[in-house]
N, C-alpha and C. Protein backbone atom coordinates (compact mmCIF):
# COMPACT_ATOMS: atom_id res chain seq x y z
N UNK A 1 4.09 55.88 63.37
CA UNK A 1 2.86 55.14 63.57
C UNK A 1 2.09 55.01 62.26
N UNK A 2 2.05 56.19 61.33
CA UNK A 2 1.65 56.08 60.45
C UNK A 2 1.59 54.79 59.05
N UNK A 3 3.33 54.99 59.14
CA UNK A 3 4.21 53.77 58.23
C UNK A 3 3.87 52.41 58.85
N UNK A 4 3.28 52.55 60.22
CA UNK A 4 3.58 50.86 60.79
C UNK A 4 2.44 50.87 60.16
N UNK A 5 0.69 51.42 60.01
CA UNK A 5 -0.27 51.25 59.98
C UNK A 5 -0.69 51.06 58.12
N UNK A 6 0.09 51.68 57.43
CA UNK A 6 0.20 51.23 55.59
C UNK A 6 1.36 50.16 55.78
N UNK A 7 2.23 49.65 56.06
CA UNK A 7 2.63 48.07 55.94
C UNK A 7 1.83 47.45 56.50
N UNK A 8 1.56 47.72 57.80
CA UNK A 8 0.65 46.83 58.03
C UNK A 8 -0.54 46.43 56.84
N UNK A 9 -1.67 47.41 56.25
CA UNK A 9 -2.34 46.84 55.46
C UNK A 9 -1.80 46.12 54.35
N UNK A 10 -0.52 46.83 54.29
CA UNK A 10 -0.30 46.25 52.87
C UNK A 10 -0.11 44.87 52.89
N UNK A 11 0.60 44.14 53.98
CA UNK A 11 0.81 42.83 54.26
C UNK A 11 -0.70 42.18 54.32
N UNK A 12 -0.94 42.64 55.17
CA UNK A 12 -2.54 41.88 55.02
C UNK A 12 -3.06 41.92 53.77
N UNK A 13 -3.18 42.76 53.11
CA UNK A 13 -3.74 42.81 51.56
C UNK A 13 -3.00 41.71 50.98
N UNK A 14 -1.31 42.09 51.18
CA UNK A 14 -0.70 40.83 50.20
C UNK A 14 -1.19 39.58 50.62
N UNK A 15 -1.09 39.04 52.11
CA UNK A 15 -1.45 37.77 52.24
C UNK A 15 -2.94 37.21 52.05
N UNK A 16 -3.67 38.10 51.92
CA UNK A 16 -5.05 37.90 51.41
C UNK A 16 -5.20 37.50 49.84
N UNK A 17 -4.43 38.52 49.42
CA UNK A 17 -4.25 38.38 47.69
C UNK A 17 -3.89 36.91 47.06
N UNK A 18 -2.55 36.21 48.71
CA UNK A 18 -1.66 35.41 48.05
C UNK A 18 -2.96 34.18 47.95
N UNK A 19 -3.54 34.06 49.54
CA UNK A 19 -5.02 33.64 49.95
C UNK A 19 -5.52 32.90 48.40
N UNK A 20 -5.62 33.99 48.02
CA UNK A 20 -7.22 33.80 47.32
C UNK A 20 -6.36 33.10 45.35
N UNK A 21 -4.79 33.85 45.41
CA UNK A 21 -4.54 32.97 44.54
C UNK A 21 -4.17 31.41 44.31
N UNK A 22 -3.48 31.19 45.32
CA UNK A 22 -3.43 30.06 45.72
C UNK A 22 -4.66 28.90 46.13
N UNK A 23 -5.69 29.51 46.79
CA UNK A 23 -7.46 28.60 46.57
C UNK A 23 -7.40 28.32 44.73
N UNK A 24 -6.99 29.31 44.14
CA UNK A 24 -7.74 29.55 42.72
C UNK A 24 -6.80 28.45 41.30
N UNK A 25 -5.28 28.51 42.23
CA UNK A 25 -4.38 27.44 42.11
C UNK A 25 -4.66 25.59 42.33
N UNK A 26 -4.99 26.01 43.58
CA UNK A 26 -5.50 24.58 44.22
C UNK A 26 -6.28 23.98 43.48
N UNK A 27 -7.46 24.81 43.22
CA UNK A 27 -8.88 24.35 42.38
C UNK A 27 -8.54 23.95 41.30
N UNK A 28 -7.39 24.93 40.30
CA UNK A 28 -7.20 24.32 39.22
C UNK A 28 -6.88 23.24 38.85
N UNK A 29 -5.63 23.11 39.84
CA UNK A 29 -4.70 22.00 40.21
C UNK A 29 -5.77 20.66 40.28
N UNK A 30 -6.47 20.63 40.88
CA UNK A 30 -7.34 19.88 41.22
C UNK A 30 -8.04 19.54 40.11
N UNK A 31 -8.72 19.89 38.95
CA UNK A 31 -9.36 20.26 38.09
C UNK A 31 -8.62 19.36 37.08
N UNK A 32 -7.24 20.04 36.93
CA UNK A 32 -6.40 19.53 35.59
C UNK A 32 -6.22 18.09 35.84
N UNK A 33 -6.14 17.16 37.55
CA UNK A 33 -5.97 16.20 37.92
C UNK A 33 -7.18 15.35 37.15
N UNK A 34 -8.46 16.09 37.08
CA UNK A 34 -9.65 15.11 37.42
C UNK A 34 -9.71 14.94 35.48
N UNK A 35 -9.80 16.13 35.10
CA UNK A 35 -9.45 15.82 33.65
C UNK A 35 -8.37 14.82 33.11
N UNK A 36 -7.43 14.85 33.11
CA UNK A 36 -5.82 14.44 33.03
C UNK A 36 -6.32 12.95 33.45
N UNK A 37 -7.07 12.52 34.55
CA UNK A 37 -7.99 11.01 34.59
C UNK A 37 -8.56 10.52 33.77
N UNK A 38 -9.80 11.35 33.40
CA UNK A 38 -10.54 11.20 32.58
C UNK A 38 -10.12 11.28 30.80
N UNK A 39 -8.93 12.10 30.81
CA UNK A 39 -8.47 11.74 29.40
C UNK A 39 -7.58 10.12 29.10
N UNK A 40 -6.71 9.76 30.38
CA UNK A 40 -6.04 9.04 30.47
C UNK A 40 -7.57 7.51 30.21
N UNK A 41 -8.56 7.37 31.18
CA UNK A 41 -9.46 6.71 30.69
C UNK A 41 -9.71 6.33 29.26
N UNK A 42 -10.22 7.72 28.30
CA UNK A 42 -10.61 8.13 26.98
C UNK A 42 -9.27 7.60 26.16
N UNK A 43 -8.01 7.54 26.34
CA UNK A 43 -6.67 6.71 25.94
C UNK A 43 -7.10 5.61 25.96
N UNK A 44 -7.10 4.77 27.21
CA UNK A 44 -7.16 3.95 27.55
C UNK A 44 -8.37 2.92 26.21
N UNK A 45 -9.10 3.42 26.65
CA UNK A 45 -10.70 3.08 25.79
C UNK A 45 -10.07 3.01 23.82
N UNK A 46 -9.24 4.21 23.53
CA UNK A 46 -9.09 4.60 22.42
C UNK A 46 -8.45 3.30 21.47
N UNK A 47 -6.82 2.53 22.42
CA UNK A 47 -6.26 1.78 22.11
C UNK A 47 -6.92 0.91 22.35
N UNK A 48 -7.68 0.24 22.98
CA UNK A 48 -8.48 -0.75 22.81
C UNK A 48 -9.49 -1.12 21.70
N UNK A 49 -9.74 -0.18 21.04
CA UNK A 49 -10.95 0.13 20.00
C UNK A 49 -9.85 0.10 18.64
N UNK A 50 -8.30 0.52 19.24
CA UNK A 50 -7.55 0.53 17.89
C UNK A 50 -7.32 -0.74 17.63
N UNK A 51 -6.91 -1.18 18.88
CA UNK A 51 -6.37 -2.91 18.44
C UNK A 51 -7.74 -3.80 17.97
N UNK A 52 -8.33 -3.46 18.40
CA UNK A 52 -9.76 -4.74 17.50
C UNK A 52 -9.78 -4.03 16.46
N UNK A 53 -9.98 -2.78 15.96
CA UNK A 53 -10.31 -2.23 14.64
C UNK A 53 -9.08 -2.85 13.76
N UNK A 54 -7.62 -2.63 14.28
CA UNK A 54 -6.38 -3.50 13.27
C UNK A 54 -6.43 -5.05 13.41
N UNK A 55 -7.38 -5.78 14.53
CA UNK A 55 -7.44 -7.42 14.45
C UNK A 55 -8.75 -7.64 13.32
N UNK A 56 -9.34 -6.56 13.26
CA UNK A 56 -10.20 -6.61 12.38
C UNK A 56 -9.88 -6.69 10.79
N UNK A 57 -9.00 -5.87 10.83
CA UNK A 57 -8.27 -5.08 9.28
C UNK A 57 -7.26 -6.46 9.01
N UNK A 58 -6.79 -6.77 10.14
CA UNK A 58 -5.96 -7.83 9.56
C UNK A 58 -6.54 -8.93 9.49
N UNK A 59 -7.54 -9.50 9.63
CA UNK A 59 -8.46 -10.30 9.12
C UNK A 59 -9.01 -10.30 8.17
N UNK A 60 -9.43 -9.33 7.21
CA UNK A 60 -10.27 -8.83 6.06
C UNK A 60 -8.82 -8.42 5.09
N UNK A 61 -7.61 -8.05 5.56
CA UNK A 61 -6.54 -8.03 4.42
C UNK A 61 -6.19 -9.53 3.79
N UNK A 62 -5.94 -9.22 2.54
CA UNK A 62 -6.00 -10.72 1.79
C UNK A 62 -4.12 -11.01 2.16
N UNK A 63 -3.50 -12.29 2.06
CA UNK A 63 -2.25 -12.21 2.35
C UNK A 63 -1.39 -11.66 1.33
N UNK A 64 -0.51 -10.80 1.48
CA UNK A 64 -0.10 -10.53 0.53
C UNK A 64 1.52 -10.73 0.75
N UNK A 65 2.09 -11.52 1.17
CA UNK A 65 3.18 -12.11 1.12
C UNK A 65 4.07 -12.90 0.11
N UNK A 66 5.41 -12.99 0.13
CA UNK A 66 5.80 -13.40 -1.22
C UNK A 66 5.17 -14.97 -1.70
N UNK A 67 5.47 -14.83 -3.12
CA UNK A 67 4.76 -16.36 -3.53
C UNK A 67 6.07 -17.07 -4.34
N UNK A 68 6.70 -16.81 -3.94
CA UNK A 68 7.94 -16.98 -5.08
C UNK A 68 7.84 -18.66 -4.62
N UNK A 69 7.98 -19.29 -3.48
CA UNK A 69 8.05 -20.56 -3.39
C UNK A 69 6.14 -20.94 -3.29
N UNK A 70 5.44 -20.30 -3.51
CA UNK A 70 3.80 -20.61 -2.95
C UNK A 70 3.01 -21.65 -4.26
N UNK A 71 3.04 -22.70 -3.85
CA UNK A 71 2.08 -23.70 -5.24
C UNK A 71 1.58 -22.89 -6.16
N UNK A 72 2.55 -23.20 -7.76
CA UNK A 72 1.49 -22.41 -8.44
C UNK A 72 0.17 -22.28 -8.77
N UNK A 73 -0.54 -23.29 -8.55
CA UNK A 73 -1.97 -23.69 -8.87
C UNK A 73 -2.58 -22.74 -7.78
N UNK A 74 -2.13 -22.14 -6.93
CA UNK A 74 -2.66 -21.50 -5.82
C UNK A 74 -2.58 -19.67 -6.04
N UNK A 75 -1.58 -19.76 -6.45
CA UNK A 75 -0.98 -18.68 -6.87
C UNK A 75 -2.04 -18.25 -8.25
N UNK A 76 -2.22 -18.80 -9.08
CA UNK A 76 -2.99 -18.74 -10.50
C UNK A 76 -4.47 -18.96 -9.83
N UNK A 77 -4.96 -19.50 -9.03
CA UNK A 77 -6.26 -19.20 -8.61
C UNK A 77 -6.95 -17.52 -7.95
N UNK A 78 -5.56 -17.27 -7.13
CA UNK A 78 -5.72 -16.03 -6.45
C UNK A 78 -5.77 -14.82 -7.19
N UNK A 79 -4.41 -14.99 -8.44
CA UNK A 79 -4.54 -14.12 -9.60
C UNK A 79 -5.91 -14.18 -10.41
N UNK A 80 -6.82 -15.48 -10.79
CA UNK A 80 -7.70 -15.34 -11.21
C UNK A 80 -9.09 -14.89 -10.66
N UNK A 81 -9.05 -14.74 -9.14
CA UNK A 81 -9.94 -14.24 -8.48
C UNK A 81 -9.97 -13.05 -8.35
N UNK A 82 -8.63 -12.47 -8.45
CA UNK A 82 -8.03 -10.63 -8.90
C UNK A 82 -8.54 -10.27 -9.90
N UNK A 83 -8.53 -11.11 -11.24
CA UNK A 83 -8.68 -10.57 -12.43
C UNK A 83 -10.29 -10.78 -12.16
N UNK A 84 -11.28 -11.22 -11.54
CA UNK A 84 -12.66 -11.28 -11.79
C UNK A 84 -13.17 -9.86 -11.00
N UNK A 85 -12.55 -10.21 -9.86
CA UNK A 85 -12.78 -8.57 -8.97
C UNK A 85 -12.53 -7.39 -9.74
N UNK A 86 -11.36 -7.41 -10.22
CA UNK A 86 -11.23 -5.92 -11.46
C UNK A 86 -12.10 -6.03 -12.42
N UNK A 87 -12.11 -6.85 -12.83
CA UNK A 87 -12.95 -7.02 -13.92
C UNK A 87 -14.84 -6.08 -13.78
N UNK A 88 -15.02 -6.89 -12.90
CA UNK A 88 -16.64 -6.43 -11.98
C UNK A 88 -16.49 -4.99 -11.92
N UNK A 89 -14.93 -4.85 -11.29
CA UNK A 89 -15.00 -3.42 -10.56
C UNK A 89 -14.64 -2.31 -12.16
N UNK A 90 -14.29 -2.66 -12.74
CA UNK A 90 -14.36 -1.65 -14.50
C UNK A 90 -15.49 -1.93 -14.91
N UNK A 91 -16.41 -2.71 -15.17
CA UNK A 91 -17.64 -2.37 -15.07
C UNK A 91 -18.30 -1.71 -14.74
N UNK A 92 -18.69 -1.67 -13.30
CA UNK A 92 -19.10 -0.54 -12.71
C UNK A 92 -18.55 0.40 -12.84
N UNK A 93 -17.48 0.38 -12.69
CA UNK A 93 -17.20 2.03 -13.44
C UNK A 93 -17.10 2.66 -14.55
N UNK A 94 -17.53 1.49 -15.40
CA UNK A 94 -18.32 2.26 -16.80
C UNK A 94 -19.14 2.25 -17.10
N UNK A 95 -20.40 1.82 -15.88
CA UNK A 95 -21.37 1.93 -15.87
C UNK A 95 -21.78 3.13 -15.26
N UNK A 96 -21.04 3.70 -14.32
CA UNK A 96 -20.99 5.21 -13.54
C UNK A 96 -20.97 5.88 -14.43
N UNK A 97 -19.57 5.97 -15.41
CA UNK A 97 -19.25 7.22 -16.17
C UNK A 97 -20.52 6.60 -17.54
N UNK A 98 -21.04 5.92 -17.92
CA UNK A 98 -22.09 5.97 -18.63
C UNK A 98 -22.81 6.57 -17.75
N UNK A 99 -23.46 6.71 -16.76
CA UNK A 99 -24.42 7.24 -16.43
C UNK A 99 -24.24 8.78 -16.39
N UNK A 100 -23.66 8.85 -16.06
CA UNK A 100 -22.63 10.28 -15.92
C UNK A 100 -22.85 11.09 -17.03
N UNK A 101 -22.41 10.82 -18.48
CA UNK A 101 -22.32 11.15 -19.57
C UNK A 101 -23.99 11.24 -20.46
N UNK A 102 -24.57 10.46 -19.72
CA UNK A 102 -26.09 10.59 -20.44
C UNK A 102 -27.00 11.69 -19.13
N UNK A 103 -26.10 12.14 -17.75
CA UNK A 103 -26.85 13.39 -17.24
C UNK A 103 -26.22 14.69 -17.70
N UNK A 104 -25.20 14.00 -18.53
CA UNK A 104 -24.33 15.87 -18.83
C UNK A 104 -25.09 15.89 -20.09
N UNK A 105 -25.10 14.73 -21.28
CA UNK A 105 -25.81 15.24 -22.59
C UNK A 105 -27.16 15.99 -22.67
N UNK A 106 -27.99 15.83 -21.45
CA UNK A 106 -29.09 16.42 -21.00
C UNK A 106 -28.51 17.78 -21.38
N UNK A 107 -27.69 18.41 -20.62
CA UNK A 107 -27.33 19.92 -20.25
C UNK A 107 -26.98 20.23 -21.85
N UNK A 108 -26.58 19.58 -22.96
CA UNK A 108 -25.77 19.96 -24.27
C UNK A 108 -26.86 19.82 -25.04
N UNK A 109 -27.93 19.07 -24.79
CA UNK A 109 -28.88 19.26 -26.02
C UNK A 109 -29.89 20.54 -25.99
């Protein structure tokens, strides 16, 4: 009588135990679903924002495809619109490193 009365609890304990892991399962389960939505959304949203950001980029990239057959007069305009952009853009940047060089001579005199 004794032995029937410790299996007995013990079963009940186990199926209580199994009880309460399985709620704790469920919930998760449940949980990882509602997330696992909500990330799939946040995807969703992400590639959409990628493709206009690259219809964007490929709009603002200049063509850079071969010119081997491309009018030269067209070709020599584009190169000369290159060489004005660099041009501007070494400027400014020797106008930086001038500036640059007259806050370090501060520190040397």
């Amino acid at each position: 009588m004794l032995w029937f009365s410790v299996w007995t609890v013990l079963v009940l304990a186990t199926l209580v135990g199994a009880f309460f892991v399985g709620r704790r399962l469920w919930r998760s389960g449940v949980a990882l679903a509602k997330e696992l939505g909500r990330a799939a959304e946040v995807a969703e949203r992400l590639a959409v924002r990628v493709e206009e950001l690259q219809a964007a980029q490929a709009a603002l990239r200049p063509d850079t495809g071969p010119t081997v057959f491309a009018d030269p007069g067209e070709v020599y305009d584009r190169y000369a619109e290159l060489r004005v952009a660099a041009a501007g853009r070494r400027a400014a940047r020797a106008d930086r490193r001038e500036a640059t060089r007259r806050t370090w001579r501060a520190y040397w005199r």
